[in-house]
Protein backbone atom coordinates (compact mmCIF):
# COMPACT_ATOMS: atom_id res chain seq x y z
CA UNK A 1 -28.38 -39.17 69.74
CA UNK A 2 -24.99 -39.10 72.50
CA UNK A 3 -22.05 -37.40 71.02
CA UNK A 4 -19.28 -39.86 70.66
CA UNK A 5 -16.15 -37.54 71.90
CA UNK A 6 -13.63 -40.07 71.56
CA UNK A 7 -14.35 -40.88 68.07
CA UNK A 8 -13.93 -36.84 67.33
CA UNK A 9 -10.51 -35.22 66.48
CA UNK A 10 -9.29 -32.45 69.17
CA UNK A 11 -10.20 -29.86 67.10
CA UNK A 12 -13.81 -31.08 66.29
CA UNK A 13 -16.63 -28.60 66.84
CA UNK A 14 -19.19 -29.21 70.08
CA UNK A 15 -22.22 -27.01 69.97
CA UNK A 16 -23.84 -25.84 73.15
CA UNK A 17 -26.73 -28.25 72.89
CA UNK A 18 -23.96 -30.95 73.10
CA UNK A 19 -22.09 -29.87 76.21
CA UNK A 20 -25.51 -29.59 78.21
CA UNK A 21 -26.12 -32.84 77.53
CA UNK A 22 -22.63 -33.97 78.24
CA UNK A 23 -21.97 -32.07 81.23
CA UNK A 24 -26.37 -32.25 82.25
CA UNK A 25 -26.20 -28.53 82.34
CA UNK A 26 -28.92 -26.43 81.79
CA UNK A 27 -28.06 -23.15 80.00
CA UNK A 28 -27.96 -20.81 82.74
CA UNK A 29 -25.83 -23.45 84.37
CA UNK A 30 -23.56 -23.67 82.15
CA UNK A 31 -22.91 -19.66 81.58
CA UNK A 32 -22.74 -19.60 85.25
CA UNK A 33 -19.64 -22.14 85.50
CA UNK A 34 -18.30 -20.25 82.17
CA UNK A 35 -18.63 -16.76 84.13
CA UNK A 36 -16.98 -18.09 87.53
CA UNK A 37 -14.25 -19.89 85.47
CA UNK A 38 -14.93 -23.31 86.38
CA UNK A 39 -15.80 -23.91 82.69
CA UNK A 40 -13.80 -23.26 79.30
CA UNK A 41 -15.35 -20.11 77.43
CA UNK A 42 -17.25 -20.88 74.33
CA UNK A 43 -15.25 -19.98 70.92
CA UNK A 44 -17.16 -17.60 68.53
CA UNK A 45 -16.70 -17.56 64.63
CA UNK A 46 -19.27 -16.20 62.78
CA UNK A 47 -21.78 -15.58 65.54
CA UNK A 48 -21.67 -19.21 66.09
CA UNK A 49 -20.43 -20.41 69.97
CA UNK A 50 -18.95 -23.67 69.99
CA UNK A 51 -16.20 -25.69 72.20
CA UNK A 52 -13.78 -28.05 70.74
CA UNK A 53 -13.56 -31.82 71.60
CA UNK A 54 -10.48 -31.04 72.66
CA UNK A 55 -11.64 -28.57 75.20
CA UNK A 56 -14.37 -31.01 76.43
CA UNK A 57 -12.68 -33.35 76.84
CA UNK A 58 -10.29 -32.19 78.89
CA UNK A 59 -13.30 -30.38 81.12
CA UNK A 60 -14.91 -33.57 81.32
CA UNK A 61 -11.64 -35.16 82.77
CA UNK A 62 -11.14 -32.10 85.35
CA UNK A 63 -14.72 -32.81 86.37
CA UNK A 64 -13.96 -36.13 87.30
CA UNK A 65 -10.90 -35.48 89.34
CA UNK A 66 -12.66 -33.35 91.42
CA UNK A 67 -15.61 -35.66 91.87
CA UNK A 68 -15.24 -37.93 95.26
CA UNK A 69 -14.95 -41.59 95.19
């Protein structure tokens, strides 16, 4: 099922699962783009990683400025 972001308040927990398939990251992609920077560090509570919609969605919108077209 695709995660509707927009219908998720900024403060809404994304699990990793979600952001690969958002992003189409594999996992060793995305820790890669986390470990360079080019990607928003996970949030841990509990021994649980997570993003918020917040955080995604401003990554997403990053992403697409720097896309060319």
């Amino acid at each position: 099922m695709q995660l509707d972001l927009n219908a998720l308040p900024d403060d809404a927990r994304v699990r990793r699962d979600q952001v690969m398939q958002l992003f189409g990251y594999s996992r060793t992609t995305l820790w890669r783009r986390i470990r360079s920077k080019q990607f928003p560090a996970a949030i841990e509570d509990g021994g649980l990683s997570f993003w918020t919609a917040g955080q995604i969605r401003a990554a997403l919108a990053t992403r697409r400025d720097l896309e060319p077209g």
